[in-house]
Protein backbone atom coordinates (compact mmCIF):
# COMPACT_ATOMS: atom_id res chain seq x y z
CA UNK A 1 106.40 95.36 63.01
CA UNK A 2 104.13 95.19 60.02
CA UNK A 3 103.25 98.62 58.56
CA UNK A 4 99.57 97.67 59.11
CA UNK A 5 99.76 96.71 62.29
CA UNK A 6 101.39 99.77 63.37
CA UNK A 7 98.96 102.32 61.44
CA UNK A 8 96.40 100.35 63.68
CA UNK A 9 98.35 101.08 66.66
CA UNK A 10 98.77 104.51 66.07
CA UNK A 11 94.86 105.50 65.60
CA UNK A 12 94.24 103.49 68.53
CA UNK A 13 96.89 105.46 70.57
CA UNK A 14 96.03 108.84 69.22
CA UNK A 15 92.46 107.98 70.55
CA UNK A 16 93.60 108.08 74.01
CA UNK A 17 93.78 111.65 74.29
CA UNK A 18 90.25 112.57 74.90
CA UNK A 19 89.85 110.37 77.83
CA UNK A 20 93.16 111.32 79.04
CA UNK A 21 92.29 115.20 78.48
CA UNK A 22 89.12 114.43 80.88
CA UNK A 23 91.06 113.11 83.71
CA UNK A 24 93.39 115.53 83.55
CA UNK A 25 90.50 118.41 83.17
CA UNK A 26 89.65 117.35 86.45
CA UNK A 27 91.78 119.76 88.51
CA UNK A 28 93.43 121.62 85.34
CA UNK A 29 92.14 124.41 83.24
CA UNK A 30 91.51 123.57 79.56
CA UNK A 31 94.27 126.45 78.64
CA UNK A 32 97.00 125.27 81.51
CA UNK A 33 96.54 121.59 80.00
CA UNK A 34 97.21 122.76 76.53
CA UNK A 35 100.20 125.16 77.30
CA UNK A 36 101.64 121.77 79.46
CA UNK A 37 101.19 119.43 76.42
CA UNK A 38 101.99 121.50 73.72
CA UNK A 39 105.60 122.43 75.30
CA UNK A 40 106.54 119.37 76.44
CA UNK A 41 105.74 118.13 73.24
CA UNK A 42 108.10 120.85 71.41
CA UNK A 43 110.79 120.55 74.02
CA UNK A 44 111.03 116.65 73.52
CA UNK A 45 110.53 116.99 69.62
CA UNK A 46 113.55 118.98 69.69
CA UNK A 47 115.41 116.92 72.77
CA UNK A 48 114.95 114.20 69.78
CA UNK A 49 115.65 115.84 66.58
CA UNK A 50 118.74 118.15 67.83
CA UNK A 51 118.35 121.54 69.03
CA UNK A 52 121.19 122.00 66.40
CA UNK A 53 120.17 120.62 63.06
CA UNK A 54 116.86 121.84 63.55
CA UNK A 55 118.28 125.62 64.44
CA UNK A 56 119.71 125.23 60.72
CA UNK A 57 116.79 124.24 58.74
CA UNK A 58 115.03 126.57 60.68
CA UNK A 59 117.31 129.33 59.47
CA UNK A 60 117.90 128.09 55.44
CA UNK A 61 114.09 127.56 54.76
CA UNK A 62 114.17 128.84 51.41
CA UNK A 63 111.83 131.27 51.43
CA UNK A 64 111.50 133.53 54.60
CA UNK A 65 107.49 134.22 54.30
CA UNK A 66 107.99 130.65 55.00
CA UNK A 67 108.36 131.42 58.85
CA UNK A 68 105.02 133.92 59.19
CA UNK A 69 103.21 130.61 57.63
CA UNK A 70 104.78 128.48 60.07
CA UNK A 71 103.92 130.92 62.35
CA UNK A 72 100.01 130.94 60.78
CA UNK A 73 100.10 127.45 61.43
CA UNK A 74 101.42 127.36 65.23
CA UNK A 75 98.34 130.20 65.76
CA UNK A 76 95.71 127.51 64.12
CA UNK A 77 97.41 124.23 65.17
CA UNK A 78 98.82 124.30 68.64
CA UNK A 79 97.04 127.07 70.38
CA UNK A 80 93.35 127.83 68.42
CA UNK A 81 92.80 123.57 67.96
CA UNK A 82 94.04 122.12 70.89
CA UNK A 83 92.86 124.86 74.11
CA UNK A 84 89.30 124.74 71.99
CA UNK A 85 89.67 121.12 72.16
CA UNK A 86 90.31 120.92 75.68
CA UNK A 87 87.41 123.57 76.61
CA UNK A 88 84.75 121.33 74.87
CA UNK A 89 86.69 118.20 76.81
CA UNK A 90 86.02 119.97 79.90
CA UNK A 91 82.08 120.96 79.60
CA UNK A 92 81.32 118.35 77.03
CA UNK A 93 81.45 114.66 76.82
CA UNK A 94 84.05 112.52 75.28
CA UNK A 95 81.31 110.99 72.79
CA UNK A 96 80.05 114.53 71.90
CA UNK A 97 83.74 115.40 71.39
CA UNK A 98 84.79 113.12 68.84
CA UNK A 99 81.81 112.95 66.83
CA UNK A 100 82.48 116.59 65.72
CA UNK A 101 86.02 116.26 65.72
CA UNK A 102 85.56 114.10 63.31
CA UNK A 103 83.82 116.72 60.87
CA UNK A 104 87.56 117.46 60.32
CA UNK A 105 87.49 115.05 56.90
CA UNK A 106 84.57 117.03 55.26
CA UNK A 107 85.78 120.36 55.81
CA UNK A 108 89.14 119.27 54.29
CA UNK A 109 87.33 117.97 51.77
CA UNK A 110 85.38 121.08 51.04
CA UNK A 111 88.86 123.39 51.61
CA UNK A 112 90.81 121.29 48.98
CA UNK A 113 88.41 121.78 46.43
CA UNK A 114 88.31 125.41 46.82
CA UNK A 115 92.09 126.42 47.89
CA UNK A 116 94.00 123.00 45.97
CA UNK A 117 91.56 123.00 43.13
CA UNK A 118 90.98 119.31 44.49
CA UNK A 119 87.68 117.68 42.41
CA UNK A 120 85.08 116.99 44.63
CA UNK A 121 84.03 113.07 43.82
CA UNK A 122 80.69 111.55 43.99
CA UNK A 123 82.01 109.41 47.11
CA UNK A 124 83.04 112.48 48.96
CA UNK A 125 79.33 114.03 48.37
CA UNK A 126 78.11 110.70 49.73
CA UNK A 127 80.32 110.23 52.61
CA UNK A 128 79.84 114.33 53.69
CA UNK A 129 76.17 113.42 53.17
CA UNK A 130 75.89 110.24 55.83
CA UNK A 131 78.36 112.21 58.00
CA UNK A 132 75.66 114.82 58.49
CA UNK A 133 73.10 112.35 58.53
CA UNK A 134 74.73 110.30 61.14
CA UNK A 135 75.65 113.55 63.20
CA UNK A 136 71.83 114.83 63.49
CA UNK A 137 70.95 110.84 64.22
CA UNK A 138 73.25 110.15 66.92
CA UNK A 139 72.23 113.57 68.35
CA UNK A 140 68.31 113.31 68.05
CA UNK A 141 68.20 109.84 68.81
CA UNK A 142 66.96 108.79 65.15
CA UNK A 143 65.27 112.15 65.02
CA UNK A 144 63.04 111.41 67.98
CA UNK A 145 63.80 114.39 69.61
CA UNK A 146 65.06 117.44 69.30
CA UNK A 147 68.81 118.10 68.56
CA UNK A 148 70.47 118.84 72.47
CA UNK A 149 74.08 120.09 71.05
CA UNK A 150 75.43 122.31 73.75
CA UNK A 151 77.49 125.79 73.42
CA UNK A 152 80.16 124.17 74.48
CA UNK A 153 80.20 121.31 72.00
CA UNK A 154 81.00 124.42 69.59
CA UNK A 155 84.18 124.15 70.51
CA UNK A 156 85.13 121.25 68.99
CA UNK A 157 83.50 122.57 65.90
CA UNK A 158 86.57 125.45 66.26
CA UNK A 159 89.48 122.93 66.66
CA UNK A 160 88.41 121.00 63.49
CA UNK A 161 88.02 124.24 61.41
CA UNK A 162 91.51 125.07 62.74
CA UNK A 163 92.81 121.65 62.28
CA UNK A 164 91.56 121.68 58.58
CA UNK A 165 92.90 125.09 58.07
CA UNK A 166 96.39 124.45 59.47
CA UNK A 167 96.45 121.01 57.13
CA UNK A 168 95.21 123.37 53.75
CA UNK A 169 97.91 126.49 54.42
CA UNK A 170 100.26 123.75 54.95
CA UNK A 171 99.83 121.77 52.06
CA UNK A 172 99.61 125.17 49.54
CA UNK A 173 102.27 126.93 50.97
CA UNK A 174 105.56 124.97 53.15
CA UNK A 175 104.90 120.69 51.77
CA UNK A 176 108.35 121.45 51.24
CA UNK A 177 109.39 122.24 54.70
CA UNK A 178 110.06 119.11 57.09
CA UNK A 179 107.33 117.44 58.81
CA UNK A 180 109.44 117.58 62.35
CA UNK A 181 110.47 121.11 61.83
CA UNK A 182 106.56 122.25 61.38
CA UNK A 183 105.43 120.02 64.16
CA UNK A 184 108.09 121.56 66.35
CA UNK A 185 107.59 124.67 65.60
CA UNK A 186 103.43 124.61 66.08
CA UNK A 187 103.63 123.17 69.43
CA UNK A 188 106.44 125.60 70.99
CA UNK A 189 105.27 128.35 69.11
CA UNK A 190 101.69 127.49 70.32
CA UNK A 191 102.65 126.71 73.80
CA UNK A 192 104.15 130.03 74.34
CA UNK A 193 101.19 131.69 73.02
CA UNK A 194 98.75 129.73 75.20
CA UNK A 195 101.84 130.98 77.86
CA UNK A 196 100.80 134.47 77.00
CA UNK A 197 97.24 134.38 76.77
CA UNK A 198 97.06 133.32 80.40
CA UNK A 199 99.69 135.31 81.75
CA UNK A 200 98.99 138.65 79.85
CA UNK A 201 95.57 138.49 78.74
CA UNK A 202 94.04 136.53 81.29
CA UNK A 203 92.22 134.11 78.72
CA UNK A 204 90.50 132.30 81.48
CA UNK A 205 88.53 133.82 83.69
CA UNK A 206 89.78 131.06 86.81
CA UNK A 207 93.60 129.43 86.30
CA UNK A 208 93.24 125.98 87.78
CA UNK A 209 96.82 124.57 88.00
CA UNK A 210 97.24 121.24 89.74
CA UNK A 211 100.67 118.93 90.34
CA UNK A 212 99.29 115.93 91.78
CA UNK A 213 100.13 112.38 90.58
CA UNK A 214 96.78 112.02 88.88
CA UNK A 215 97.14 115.34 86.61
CA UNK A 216 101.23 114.57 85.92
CA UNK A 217 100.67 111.24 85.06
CA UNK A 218 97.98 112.53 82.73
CA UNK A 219 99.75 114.98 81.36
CA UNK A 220 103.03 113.13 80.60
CA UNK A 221 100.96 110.40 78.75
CA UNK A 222 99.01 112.74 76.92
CA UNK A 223 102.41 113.83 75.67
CA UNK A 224 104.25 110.42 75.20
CA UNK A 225 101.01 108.07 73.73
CA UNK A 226 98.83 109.87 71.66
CA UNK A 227 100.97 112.45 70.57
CA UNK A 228 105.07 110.77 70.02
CA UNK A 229 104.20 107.65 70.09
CA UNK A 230 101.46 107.65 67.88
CA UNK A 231 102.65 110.13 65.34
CA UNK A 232 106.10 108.26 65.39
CA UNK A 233 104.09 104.67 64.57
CA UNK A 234 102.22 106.66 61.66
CA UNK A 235 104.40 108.65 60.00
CA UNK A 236 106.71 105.47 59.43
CA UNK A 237 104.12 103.60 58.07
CA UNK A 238 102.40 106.03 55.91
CA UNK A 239 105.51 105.80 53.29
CA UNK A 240 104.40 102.11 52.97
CA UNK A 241 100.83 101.56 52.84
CA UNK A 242 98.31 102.42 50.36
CA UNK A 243 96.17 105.46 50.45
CA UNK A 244 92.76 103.63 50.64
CA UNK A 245 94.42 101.16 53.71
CA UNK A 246 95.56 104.63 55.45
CA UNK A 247 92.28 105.94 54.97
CA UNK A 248 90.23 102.97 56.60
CA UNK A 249 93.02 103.21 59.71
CA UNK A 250 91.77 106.27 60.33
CA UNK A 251 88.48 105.56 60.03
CA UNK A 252 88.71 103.62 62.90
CA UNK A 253 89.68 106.49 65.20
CA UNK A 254 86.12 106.90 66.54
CA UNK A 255 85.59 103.77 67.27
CA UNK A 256 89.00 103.28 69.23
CA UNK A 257 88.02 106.85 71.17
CA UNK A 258 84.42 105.51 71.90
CA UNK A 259 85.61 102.29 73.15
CA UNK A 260 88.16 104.05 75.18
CA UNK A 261 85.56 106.25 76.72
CA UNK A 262 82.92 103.69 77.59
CA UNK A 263 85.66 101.89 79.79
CA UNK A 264 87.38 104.50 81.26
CA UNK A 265 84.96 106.28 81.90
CA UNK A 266 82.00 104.59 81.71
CA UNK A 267 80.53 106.81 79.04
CA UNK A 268 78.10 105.06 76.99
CA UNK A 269 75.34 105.34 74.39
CA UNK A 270 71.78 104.51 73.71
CA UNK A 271 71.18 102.41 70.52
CA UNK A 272 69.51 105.29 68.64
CA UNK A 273 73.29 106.74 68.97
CA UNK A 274 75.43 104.29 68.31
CA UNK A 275 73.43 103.73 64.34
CA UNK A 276 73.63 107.24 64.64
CA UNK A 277 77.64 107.38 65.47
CA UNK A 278 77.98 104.13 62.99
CA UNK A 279 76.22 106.62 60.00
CA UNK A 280 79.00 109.01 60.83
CA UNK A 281 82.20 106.47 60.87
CA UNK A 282 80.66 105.22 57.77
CA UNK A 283 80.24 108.28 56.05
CA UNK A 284 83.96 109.62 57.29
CA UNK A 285 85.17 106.34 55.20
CA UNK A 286 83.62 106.06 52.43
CA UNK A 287 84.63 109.72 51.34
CA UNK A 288 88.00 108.89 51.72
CA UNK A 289 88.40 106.21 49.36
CA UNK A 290 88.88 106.35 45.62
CA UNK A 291 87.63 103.10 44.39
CA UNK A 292 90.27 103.74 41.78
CA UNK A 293 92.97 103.52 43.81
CA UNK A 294 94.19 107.22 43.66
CA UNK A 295 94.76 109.72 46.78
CA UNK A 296 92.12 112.11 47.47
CA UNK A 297 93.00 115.88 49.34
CA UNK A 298 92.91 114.07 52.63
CA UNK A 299 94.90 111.16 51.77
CA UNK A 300 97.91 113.43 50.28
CA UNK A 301 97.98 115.86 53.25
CA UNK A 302 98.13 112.46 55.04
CA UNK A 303 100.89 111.40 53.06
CA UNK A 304 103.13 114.77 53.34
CA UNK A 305 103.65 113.87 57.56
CA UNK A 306 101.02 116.46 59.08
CA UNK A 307 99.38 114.89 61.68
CA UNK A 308 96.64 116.63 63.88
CA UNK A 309 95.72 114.31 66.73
């Protein structure tokens, strides 16, 4: 399959998972969905890599302060990001949802330069510019009316600081650590502390657990489309396409969620909020390309296999 091709695949897949969260919110709790995804995820990362060979790099990292960052990560990454993500998903609207996940790209931005000693480039002040612009637009209607965020949409705020985090410790600290070993070890080690949370600590107030054939169908495609299947389609062709051609891919992932949303769901927009939403997607790609052809922050911690969809 052509490397293209599949890096359009893979944005498109990983854009099924906030529709997918919403049906399955439907008779779930956000935490119960994110404990269900997050170790099924782990256990068939590791059903696929070996429980063997990944036992051993576990235990010859080189450095062992490498674990407590793994660890770090697992905290931010699979269980801060995704049960935020899935509370926002579950009092908020898809739309809403992705808009601010989106945000993800400027804060990275804004991290690298301070933590990676990344430059900050006039397209990345342009693009974190419309993204803001775009963001008030699509949520004023063209500044019609006043802003009508809701407390809940602060969630996803939370799950793109954490996302951004996770992608900045990772990229300072553990590159050097295999992409399969730190995506296995965020989503077990995250699933068993969304586990605990519940069980110990009562993190929800009302547990909501529900096995019928709408929630495990859900649930198991959650796990096999936008998460292994799309990070197995991306990760094998990141190694051959340019930076810039990643960088429009994922560009694209609002667009593919939107789309999703309006015919699943029958979401949908006014025209104020779709210029407003088109502000955004433009902003989001124009501050990831380098017209001169070299990788910004975002592109490299794309390039080093760490994934947050």
């Amino acid at each position: 399959m052509n490397n293209k091709i599949k890096s359009i695949l893979a944005v498109a897949l990983f854009a099924t998972y906030p529709t997918l969260s919403k049906f399955v919110l439907e008779r779930n709790s956000p935490a119960v969905v994110s404990f269900l995804t997050e170790i099924l995820t782990g256990a068939l990362l590791l059903f696929s890599f070996g429980f063997l060979p990944e036992i051993k790099k576990f235990l010859h990292l080189r450095e062992r302060k490498a674990l407590w960052i793994l660890i770090s990560m697992g905290l931010l990454a699979g269980t801060i990001g995704p049960v935020a993500m899935q509370m926002g998903f579950a009092h908020s609207s898809v739309l809403n949802g992705v808009l601010l996940i989106s945000l993800q790209s400027p804060f990275v931005i804004i991290l690298s330069h301070f933590f990676l000693k990344e430059k900050i480039r006039t397209n990345h002040i342009v693009g974190i510019v419309a993204i803001m612009i775009g963001l008030i637009a699509y949520n004023t209607n063209l500044f019609s009316v006043t802003p009508h965020f809701s407390v809940y949409d602060g969630y996803f705020l939370l799950a793109a600081v954490a996302y951004s985090v996770a992608n900045i410790i990772y990229k300072k600290k553990i590159s050097h650590v295999p992409h399969e070993l730190a995506l296995l070890v965020r989503n077990l080690f995250g699933g068993l502390i969304i586990f605990g949370a519940i069980t110990l600590f009562s993190v929800e107030s009302s547990v909501r657990v529900s096995f019928d054939a709408q929630s495990l169908i859900a649930i198991g495609l959650i796990v096999l489309i936008p998460i292994l299947a799309a990070q197995s389609l991306w990760y094998s062709a990141l190694e051959k396409i340019k930076s810039t051609e990643a960088a429009f891919f994922d560009a694209l992932y609002p667009m593919f969620a939107v789309s999703i949303a309006f015919f699943a769901r029958g979401e949908s927009m006014t025209s104020e909020q779709i210029v407003g939403g088109a502000i955004m997607m433009f902003g989001i790609l124009f501050s990831q390309i380098h017209w001169h052809g070299h990788p910004t922050a975002w592109h490299e911690i794309r390039l080093q296999h760490f994934k947050q969809h």
